[in-house]
Protein backbone atom coordinates (compact mmCIF):
# COMPACT_ATOMS: atom_id res chain seq x y z
CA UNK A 1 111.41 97.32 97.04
CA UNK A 2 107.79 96.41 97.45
CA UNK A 3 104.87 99.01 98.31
CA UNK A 4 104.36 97.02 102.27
CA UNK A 5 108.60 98.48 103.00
CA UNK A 6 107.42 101.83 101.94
CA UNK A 7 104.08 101.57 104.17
CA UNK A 8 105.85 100.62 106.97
CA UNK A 9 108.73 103.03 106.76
CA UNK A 10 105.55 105.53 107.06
CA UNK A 11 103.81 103.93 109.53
CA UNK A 12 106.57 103.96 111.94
CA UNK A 13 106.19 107.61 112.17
CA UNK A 14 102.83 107.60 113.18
CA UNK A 15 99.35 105.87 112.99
CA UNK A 16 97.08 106.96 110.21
CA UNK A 17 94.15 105.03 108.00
CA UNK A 18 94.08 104.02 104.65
CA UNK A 19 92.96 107.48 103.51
CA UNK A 20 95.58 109.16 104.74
CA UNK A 21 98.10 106.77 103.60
CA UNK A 22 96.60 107.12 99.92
CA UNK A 23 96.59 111.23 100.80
CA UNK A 24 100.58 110.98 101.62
CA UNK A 25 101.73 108.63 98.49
CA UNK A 26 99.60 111.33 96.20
CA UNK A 27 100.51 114.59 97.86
CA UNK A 28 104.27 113.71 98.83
CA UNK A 29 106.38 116.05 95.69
CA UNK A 30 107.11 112.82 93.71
CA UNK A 31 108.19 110.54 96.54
CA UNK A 32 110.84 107.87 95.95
CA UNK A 33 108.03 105.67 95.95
CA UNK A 34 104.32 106.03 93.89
CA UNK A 35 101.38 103.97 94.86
CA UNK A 36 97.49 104.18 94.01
CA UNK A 37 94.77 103.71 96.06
CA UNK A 38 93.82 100.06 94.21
CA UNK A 39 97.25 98.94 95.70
CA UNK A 40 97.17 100.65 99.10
CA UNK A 41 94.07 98.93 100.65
CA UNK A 42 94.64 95.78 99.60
CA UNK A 43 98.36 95.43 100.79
CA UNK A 44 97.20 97.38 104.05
CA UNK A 45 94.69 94.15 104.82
CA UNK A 46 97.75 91.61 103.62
CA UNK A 47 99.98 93.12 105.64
CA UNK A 48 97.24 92.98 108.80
CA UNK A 49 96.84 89.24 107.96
CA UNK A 50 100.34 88.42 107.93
CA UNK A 51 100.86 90.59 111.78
CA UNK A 52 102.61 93.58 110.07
CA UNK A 53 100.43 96.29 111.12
CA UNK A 54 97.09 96.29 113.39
CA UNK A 55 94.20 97.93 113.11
CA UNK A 56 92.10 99.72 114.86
CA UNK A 57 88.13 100.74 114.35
CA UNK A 58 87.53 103.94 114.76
CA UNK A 59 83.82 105.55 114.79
CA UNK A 60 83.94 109.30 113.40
CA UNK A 61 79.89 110.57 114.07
CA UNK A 62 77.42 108.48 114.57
CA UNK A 63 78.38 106.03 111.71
CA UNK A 64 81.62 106.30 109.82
CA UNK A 65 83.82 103.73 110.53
CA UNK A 66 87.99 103.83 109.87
CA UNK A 67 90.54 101.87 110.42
CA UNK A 68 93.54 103.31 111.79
CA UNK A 69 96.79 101.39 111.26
CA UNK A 70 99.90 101.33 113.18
CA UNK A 71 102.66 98.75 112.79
CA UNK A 72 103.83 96.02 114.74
CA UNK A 73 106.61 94.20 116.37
CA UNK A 74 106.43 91.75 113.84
CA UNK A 75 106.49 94.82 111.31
CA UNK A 76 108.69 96.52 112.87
CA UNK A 77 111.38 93.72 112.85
CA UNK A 78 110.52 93.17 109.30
CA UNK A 79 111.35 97.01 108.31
CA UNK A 80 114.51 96.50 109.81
CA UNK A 81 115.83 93.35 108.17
CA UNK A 82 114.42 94.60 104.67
CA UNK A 83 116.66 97.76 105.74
CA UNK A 84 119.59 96.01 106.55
CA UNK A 85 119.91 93.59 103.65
CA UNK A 86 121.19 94.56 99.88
CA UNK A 87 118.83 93.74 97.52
CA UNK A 88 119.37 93.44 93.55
CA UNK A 89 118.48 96.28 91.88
CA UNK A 90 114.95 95.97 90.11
CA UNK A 91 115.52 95.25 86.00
CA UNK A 92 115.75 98.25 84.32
CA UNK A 93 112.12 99.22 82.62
CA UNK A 94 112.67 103.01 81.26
CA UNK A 95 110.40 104.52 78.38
CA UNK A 96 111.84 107.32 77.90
CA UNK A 97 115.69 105.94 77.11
CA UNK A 98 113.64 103.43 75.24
CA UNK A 99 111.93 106.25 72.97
CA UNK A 100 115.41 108.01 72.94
CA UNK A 101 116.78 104.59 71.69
CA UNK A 102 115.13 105.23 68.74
CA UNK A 103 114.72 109.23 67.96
CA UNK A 104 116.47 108.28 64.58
CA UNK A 105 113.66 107.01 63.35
CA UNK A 106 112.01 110.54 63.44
CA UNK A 107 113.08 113.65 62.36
CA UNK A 108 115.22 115.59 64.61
CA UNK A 109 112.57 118.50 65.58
CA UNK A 110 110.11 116.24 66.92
CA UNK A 111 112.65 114.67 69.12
CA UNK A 112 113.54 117.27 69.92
CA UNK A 113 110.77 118.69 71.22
CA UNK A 114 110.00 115.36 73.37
CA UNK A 115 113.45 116.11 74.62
CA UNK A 116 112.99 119.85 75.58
CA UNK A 117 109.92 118.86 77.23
CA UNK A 118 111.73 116.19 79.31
CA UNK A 119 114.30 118.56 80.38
CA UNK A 120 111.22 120.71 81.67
CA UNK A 121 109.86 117.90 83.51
CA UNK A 122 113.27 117.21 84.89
CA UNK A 123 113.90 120.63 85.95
CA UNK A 124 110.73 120.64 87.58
CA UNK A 125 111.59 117.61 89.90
CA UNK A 126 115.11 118.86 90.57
CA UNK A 127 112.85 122.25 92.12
CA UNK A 128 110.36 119.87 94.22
CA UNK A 129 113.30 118.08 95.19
CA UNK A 130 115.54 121.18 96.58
CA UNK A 131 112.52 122.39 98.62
CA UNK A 132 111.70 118.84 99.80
CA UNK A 133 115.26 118.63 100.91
CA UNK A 134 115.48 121.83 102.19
CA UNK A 135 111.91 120.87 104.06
CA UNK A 136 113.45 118.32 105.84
CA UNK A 137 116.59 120.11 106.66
CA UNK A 138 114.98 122.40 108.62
CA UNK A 139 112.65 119.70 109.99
CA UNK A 140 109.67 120.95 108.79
CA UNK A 141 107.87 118.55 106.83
CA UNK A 142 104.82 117.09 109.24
CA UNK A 143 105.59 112.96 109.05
CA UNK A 144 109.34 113.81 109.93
CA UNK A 145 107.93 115.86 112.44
CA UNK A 146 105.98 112.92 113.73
CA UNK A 147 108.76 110.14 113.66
CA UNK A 148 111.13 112.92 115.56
CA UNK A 149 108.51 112.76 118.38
CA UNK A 150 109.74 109.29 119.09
CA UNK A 151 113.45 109.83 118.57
CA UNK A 152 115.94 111.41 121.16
CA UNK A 153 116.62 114.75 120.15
CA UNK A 154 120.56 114.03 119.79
CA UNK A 155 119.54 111.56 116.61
CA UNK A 156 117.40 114.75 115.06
CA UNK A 157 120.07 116.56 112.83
CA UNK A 158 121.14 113.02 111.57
CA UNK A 159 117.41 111.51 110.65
CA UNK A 160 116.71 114.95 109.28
CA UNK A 161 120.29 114.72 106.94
CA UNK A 162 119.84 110.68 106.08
CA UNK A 163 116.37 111.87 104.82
CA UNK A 164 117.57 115.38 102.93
CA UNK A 165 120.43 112.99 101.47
CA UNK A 166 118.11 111.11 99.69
CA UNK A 167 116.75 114.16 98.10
CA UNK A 168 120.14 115.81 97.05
CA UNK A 169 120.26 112.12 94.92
CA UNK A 170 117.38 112.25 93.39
CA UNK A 171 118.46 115.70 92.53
CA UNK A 172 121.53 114.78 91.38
CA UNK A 173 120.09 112.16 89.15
CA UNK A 174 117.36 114.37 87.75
CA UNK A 175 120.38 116.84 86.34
CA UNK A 176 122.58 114.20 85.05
CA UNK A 177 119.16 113.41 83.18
CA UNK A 178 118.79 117.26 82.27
CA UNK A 179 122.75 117.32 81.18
CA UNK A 180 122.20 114.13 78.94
CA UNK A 181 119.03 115.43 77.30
CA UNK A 182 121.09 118.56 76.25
CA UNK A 183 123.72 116.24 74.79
CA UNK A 184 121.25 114.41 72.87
CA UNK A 185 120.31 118.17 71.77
CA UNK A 186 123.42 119.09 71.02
CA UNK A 187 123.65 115.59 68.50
CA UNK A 188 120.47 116.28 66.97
CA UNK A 189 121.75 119.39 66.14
CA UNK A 190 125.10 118.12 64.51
CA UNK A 191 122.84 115.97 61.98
CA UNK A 192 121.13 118.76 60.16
């Protein structure tokens, strides 16, 4: 998956500048997809270049300037062949099974307390995540309320469910996480 799938996916929904882009990937409660502002702007004016998106100048007073992007066609069409094909999952690149990997090299109260405080963290996402979903069940969250604007209101309950789905995964993954952690609890344990 590449940053320009995720700004597209947005952009269908509505319009909006690179400030509110940024403002969305910061603000959204731990999206399936993280981005900083050094990446945004510069794959916004790629993705112009290659026809993706256009955009527009906007003057806001007498002499900001914006530029409000919206995609294209071209972007468009490119959205929905990157959505349609099955693509390798990424290598895997995770610290924190890494560090697990090698809690016997420490004694068993220090890992665990890196593990109680990733079960915290994890049981923090699994709460963002039920209100996210919950958010978009009931259709409330604004860029779904933008993108149903465009959409017949018979597809509604299923864009609002595809979405929620999503959300009841990453939920699902963050306890398997939270039920593993206690294991390795539970091990640590056994050994003193």
């Amino acid at each position: 998956m590449s940053l320009q799938h995720a700004l597209l996916g947005v952009l269908e929904a509505r319009p909006m500048n690179g400030y509110e882009l940024t403002r969305f990937f910061d603000a959204a409660p731990r999206w399936v997809w993280s981005a900083p502002q050094s990446q945004i702007y510069p794959t916004l004016r790629q993705m112009e270049q290659a026809g993706l998106i256009e955009g527009q100048k906007e003057i806001r007073g007498t002499r900001l300037k914006r530029t409000v992007y919206s995609i294209t066609e071209h972007g468009l069409e490119e959205l929905r062949t990157w959505l349609g094909t099955g693509h390798t999952p990424a290598p895997v690149r995770d610290s924190f099974s890494l560090q697990a990997l090698f809690f016997d090299m420490i004694d068993a109260d220090r890992a665990a307390s890196v593990l109680k405080a990733y079960i915290a963290e994890q049981e923090q996402l699994i709460t963002e995540w039920r209100a996210h979903r919950e958010a978009l069940l009931a259709k409330d969250t604004d860029l779904l309320k933008e993108r149903l604007k465009n959409r017949p209101p018979a597809e509604h309950d299923r864009i609002a469910g595809l979405k929620a789905n999503v959300f009841a995964g990453q939920v699902a993954v963050a306890q398997a996480r939270v039920d593993w952690a206690r294991e390795s609890l539970r091990l640590l344990a056994e050994g003193v």
